[in-house]
N, C-alpha and C. Protein backbone atom coordinates (compact mmCIF):
# COMPACT_ATOMS: atom_id res chain seq x y z
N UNK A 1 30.53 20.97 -40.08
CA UNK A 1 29.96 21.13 -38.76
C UNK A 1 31.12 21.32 -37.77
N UNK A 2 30.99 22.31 -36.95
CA UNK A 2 32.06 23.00 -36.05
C UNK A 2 31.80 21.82 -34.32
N UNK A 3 32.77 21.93 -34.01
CA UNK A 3 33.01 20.96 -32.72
C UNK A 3 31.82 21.63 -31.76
N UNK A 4 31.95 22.87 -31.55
CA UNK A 4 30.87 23.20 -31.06
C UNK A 4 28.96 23.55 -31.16
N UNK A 5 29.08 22.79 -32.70
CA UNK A 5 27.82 22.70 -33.18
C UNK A 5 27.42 21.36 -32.30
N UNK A 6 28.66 20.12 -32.93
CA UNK A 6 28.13 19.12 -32.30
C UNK A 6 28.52 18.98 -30.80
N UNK A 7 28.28 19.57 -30.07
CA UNK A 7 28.27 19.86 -28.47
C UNK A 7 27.53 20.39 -28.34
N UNK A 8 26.93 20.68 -28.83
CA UNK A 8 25.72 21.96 -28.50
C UNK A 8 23.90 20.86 -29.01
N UNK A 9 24.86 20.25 -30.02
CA UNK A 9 23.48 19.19 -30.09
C UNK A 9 23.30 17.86 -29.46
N UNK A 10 24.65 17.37 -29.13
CA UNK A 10 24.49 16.18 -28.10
C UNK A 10 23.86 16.72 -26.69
N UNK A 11 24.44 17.92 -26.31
CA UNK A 11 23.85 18.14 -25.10
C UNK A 11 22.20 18.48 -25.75
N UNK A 12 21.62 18.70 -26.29
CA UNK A 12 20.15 18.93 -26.36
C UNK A 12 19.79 17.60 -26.37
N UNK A 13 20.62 16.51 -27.19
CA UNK A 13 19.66 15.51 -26.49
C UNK A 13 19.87 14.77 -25.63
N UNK A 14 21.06 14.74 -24.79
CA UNK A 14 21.31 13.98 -23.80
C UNK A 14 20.17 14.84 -22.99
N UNK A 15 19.88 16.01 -22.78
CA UNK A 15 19.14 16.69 -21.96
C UNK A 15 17.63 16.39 -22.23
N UNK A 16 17.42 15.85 -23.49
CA UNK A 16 15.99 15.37 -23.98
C UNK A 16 15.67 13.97 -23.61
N UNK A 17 17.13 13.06 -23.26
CA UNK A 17 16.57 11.75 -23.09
C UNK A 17 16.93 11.48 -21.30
N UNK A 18 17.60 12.22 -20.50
CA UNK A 18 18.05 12.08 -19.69
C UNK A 18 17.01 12.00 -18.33
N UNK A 19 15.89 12.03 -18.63
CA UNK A 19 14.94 11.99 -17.26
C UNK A 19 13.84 10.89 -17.48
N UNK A 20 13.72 10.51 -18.81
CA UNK A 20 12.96 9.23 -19.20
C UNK A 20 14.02 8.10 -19.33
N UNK A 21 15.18 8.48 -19.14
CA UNK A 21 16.42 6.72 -19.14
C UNK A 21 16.55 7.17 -17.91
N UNK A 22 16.79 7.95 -16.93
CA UNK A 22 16.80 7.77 -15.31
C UNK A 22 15.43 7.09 -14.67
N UNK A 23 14.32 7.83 -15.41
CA UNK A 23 13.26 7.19 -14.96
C UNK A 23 13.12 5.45 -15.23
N UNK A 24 13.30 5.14 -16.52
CA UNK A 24 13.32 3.93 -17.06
C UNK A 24 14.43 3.15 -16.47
N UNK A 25 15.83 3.17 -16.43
CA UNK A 25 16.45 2.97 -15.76
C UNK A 25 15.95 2.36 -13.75
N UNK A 26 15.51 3.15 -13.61
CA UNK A 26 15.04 2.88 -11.81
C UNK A 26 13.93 2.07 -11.81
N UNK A 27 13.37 2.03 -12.59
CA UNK A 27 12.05 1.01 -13.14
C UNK A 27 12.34 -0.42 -13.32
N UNK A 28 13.69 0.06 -14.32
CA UNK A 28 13.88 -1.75 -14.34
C UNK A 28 14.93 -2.20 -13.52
N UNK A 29 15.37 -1.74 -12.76
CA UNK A 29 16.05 -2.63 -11.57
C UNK A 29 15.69 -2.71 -10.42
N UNK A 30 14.53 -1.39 -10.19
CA UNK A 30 13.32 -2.24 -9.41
C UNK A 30 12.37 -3.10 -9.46
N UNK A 31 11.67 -2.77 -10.52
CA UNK A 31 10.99 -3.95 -11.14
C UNK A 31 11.87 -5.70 -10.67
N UNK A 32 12.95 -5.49 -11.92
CA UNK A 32 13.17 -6.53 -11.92
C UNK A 32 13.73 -6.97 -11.04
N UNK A 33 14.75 -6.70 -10.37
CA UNK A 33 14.99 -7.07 -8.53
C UNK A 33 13.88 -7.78 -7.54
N UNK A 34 12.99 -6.91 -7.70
CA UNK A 34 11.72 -6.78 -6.66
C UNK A 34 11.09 -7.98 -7.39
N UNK A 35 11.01 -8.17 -8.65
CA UNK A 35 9.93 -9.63 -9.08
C UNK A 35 10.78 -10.52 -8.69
N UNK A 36 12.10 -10.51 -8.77
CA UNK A 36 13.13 -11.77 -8.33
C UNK A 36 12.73 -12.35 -6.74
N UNK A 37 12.65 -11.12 -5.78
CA UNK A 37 12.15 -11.76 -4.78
C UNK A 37 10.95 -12.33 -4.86
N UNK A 38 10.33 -11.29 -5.23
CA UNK A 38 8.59 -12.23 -5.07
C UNK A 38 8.80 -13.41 -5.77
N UNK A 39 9.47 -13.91 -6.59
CA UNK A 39 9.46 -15.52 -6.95
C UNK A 39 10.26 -16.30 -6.72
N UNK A 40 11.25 -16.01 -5.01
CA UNK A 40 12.14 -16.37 -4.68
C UNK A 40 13.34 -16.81 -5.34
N UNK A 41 13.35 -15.70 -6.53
CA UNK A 41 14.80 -16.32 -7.05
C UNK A 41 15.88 -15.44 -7.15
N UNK A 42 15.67 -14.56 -6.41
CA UNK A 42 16.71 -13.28 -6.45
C UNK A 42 18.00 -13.45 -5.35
N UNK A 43 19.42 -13.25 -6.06
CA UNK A 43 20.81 -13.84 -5.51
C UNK A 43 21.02 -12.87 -3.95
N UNK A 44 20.13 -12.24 -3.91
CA UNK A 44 20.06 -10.95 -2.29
C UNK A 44 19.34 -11.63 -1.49
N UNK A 45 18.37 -12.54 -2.01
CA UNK A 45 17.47 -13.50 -1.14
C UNK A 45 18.36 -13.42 0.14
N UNK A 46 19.53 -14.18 0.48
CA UNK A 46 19.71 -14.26 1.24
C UNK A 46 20.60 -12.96 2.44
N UNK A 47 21.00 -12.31 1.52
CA UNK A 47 21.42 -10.87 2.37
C UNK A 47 20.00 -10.49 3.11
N UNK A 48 18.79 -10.04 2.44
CA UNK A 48 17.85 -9.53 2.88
C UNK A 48 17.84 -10.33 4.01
N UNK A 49 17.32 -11.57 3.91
CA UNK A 49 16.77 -12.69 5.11
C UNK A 49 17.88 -12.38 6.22
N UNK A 50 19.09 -11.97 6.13
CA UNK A 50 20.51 -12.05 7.15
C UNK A 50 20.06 -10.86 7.94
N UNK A 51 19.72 -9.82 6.95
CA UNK A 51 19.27 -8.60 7.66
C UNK A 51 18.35 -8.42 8.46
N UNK A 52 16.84 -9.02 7.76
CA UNK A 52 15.71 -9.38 8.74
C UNK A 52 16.14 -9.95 10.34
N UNK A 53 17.18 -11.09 9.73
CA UNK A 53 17.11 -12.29 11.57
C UNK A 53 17.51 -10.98 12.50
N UNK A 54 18.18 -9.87 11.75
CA UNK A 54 19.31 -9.28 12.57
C UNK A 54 18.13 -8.02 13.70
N UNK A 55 17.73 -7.55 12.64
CA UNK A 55 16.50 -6.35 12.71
C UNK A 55 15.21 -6.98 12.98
N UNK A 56 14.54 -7.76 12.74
CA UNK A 56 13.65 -7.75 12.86
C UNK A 56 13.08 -9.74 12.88
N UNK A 57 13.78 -9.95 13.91
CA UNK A 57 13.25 -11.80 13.46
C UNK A 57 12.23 -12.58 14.28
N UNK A 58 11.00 -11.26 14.36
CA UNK A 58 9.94 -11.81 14.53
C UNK A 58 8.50 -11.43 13.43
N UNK A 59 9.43 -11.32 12.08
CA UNK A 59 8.58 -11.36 10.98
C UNK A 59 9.29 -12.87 10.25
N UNK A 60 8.11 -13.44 9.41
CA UNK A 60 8.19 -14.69 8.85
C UNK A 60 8.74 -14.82 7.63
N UNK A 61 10.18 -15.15 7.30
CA UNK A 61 11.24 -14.59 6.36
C UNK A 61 10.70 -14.51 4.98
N UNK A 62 9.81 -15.68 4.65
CA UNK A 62 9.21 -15.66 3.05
C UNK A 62 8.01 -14.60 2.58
N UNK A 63 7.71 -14.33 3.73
CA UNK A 63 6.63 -13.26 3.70
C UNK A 63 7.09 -11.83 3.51
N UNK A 64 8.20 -11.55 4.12
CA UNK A 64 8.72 -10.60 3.96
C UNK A 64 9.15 -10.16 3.07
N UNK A 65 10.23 -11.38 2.06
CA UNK A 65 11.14 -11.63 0.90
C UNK A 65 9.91 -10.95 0.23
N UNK A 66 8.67 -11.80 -0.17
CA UNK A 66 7.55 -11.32 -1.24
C UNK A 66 7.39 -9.75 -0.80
N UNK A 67 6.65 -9.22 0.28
CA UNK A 67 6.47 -8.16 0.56
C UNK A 67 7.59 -7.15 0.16
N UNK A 68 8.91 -7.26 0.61
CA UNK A 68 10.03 -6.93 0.40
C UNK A 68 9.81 -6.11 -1.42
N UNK A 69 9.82 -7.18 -2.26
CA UNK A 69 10.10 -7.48 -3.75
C UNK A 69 8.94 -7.00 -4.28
N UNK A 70 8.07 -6.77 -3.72
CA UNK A 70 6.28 -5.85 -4.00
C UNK A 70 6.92 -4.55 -3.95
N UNK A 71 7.17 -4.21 -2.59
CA UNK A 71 7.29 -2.88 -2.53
C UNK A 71 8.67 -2.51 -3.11
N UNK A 72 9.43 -3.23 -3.67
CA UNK A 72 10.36 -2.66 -4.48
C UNK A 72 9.61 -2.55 -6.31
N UNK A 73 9.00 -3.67 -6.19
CA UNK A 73 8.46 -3.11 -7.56
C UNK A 73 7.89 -2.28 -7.66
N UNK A 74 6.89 -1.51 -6.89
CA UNK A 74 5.79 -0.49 -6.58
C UNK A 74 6.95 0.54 -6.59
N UNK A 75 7.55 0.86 -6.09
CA UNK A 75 9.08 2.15 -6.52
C UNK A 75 8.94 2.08 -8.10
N UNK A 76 8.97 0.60 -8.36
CA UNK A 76 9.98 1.06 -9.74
C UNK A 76 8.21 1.60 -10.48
N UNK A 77 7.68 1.01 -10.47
CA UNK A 77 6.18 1.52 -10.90
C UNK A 77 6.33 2.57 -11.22
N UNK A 78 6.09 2.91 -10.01
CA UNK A 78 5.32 4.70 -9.53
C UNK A 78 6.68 5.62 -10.04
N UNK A 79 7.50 5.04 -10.65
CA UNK A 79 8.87 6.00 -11.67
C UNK A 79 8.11 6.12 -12.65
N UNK A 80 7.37 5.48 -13.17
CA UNK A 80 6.97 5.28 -14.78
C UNK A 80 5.77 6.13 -14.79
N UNK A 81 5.26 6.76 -13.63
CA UNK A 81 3.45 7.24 -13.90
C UNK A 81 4.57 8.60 -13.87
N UNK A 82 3.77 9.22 -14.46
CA UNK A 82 3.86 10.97 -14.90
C UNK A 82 3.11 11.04 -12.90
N UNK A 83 3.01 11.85 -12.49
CA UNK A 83 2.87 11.94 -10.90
C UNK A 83 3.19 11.33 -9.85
N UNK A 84 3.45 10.40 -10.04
CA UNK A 84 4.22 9.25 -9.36
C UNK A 84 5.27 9.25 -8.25
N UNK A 85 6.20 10.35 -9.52
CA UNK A 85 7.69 10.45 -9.09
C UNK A 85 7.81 10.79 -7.27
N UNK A 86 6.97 11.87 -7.16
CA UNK A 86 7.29 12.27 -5.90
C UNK A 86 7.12 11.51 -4.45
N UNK A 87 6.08 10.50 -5.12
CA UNK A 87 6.18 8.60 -4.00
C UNK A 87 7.10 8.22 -4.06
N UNK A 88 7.73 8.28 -5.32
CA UNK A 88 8.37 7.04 -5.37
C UNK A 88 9.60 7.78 -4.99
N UNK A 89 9.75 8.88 -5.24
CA UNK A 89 11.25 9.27 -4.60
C UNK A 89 11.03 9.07 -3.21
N UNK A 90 10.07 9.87 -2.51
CA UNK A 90 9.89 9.59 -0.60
C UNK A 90 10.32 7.73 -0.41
N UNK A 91 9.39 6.90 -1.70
CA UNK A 91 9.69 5.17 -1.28
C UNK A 91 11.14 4.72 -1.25
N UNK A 92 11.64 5.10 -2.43
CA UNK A 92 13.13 4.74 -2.54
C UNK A 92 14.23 5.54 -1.20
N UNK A 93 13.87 6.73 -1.32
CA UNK A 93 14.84 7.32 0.06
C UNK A 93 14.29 6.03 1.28
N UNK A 94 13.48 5.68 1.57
CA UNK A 94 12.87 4.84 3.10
C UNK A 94 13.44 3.47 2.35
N UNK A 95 13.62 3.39 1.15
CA UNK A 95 14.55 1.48 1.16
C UNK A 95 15.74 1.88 0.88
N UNK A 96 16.19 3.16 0.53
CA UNK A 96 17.90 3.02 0.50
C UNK A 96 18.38 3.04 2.46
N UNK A 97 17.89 3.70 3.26
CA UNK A 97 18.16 3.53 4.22
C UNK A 97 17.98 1.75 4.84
N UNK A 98 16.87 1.14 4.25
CA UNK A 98 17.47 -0.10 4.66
C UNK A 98 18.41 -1.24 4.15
N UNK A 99 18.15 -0.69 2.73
CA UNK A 99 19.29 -1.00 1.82
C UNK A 99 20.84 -1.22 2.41
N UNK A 100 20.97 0.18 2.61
CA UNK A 100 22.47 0.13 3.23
C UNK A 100 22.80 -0.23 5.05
N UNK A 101 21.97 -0.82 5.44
CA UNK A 101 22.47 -1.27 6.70
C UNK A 101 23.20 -2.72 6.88
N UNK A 102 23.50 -3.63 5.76
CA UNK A 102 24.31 -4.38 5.65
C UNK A 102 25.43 -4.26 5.89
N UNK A 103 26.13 -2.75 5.38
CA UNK A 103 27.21 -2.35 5.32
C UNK A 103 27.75 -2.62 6.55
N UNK A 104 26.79 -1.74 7.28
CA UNK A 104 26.99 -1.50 9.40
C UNK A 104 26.95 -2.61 9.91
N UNK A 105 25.52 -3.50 9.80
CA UNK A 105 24.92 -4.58 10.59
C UNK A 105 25.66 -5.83 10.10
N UNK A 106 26.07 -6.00 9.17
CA UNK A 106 26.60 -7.40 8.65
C UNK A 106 28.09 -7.21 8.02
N UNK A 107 28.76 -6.95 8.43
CA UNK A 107 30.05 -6.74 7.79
C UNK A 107 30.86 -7.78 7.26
N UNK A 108 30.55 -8.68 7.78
CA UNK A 108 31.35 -9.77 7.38
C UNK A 108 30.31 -10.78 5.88
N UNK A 109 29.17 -9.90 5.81
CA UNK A 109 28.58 -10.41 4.23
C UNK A 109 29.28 -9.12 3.12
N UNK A 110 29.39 -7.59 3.88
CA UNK A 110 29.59 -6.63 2.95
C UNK A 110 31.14 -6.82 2.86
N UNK A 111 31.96 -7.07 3.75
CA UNK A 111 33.19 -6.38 3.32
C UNK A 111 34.39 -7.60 3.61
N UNK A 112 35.04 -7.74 2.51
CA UNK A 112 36.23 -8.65 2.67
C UNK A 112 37.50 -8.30 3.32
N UNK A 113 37.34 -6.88 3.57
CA UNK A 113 38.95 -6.18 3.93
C UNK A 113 38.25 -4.75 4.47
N UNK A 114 39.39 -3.94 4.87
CA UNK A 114 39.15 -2.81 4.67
C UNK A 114 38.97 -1.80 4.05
N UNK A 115 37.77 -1.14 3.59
CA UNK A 115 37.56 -0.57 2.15
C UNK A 115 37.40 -1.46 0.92
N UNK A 116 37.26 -2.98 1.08
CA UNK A 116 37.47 -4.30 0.38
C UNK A 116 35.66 -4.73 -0.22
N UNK A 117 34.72 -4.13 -0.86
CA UNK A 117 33.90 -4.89 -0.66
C UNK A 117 33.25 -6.22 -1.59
N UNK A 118 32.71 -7.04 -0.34
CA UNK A 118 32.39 -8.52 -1.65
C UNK A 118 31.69 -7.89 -2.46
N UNK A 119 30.72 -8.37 -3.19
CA UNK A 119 29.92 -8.69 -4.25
C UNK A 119 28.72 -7.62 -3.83
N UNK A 120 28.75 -8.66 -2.52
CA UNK A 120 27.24 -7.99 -1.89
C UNK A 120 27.65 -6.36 -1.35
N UNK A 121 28.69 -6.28 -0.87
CA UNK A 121 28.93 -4.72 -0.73
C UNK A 121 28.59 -4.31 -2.09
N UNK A 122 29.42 -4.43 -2.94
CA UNK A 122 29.25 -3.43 -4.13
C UNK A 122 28.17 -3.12 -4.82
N UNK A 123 27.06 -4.58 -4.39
CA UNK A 123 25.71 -4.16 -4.89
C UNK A 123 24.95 -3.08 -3.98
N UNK A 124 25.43 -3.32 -3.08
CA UNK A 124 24.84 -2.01 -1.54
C UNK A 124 25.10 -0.54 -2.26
N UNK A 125 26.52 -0.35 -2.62
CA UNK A 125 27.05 0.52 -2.44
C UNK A 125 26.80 1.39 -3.94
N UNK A 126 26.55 0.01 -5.20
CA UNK A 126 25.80 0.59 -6.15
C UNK A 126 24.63 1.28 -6.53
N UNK A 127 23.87 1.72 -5.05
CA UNK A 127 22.54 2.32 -5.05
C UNK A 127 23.03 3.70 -4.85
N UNK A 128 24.17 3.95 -4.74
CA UNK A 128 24.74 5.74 -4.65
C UNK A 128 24.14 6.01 -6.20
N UNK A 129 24.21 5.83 -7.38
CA UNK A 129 23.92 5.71 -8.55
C UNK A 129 22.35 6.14 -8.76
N UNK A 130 21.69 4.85 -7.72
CA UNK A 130 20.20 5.17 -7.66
C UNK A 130 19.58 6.46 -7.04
N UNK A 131 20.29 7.06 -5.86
CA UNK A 131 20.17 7.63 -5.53
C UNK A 131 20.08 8.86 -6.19
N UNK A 132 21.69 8.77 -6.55
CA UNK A 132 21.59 10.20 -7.78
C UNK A 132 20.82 10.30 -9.08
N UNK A 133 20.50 9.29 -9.18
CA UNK A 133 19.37 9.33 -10.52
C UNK A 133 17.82 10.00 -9.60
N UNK A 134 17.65 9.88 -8.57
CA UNK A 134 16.55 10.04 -8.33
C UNK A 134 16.25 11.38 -7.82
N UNK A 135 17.64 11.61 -7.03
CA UNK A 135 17.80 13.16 -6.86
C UNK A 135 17.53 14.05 -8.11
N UNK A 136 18.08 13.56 -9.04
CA UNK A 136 17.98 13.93 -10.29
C UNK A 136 16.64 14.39 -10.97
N UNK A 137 15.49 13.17 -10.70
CA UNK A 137 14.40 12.97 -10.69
C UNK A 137 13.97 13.85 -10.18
N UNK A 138 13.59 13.70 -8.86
CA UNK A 138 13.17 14.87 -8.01
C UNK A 138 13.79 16.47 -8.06
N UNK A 139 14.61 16.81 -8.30
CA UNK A 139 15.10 18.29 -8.26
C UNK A 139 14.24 18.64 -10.14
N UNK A 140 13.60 18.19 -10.64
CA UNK A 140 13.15 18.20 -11.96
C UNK A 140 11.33 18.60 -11.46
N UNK A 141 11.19 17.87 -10.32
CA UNK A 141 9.57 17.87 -10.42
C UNK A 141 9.23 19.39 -9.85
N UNK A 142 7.95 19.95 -10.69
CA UNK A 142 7.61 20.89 -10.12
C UNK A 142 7.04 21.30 -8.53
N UNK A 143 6.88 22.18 -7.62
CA UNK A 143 6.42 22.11 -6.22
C UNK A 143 4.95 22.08 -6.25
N UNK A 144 4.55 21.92 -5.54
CA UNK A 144 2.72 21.52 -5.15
C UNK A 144 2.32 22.54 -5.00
N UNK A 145 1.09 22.57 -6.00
CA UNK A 145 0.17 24.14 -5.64
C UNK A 145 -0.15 24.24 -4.39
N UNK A 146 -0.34 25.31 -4.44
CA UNK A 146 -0.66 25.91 -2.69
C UNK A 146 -2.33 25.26 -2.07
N UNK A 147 -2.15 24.83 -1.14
CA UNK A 147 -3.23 24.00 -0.75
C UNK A 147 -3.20 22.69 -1.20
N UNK A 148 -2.39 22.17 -2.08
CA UNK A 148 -2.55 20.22 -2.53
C UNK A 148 -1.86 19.94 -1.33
N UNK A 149 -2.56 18.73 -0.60
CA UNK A 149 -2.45 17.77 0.18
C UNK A 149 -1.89 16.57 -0.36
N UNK A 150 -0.89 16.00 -0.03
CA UNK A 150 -0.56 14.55 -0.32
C UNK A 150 -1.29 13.50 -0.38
N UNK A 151 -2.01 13.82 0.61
CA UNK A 151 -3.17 12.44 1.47
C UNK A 151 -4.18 13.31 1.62
């Protein structure tokens, strides 16, 4: 077998498995993230809540945390339904934007230095990943027949 046989067949299946492990992939670290909040045991618990007082602290922090950790699971969901994708990409673009406002709004939870980030930065900053998996996702789905309505 010639080097370029086997290049020619890894790429067929990296190309065969590569949109059901992106999909699966975004599933379970939404999923499982998002159930962590809803059962208050997720280690962001408290970034989120820092963010809320900051943005928004006339919602009731435990209510939110759950709500929060719903609608992150409902992302990772709606990855897994064959039609889905195109919610869940619009859902995930509307939580990476709140995702990353720690960076801006709380600096002194994201960043130890300059260009330095804690823990909690790097988990922020690890959704570039998600992102591109989803772009990924989405540049894959076909466009809407002419006349389908969303809603």
């Amino acid at each position: 077998m010639t080097f370029r046989t086997i290049d020619i067949k890894v790429l067929h299946f990296l190309r065969m498995v590569s949109m059901p492990m992106a999909r699966i992939g975004i599933f379970v670290v939404f999923f499982w993230f998002g159930a962590l909040k809803v059962f208050g045991l997720s280690p962001a618990g408290p970034l989120v809540l820092a963010l809320l007082s900051r943005t928004m602290p006339f919602i009731y922090p435990e209510t939110f945390l759950i709500l929060f950790g719903a609608f992150e699971c409902l992302i990772g969901i709606l990855f897994l339904i064959k039609g889905g994708e195109r919610i869940a990409v619009a859902l995930l673009f509307f939580h990476m934007i709140t995702t990353v406002m720690p960076i801006f709004l709380l600096p002194q939870i994201a960043w130890s230095g300059f260009l330095i980030p804690t823990l909690e930065g790097q988990y922020i900053i690890k959704n570039l990943a998600i992102i591109a998996a989803a772009i990924g996702i989405g540049a894959h789905l076909h466009p809407l027949h002419k006349g389908h309505h969303i809603c």
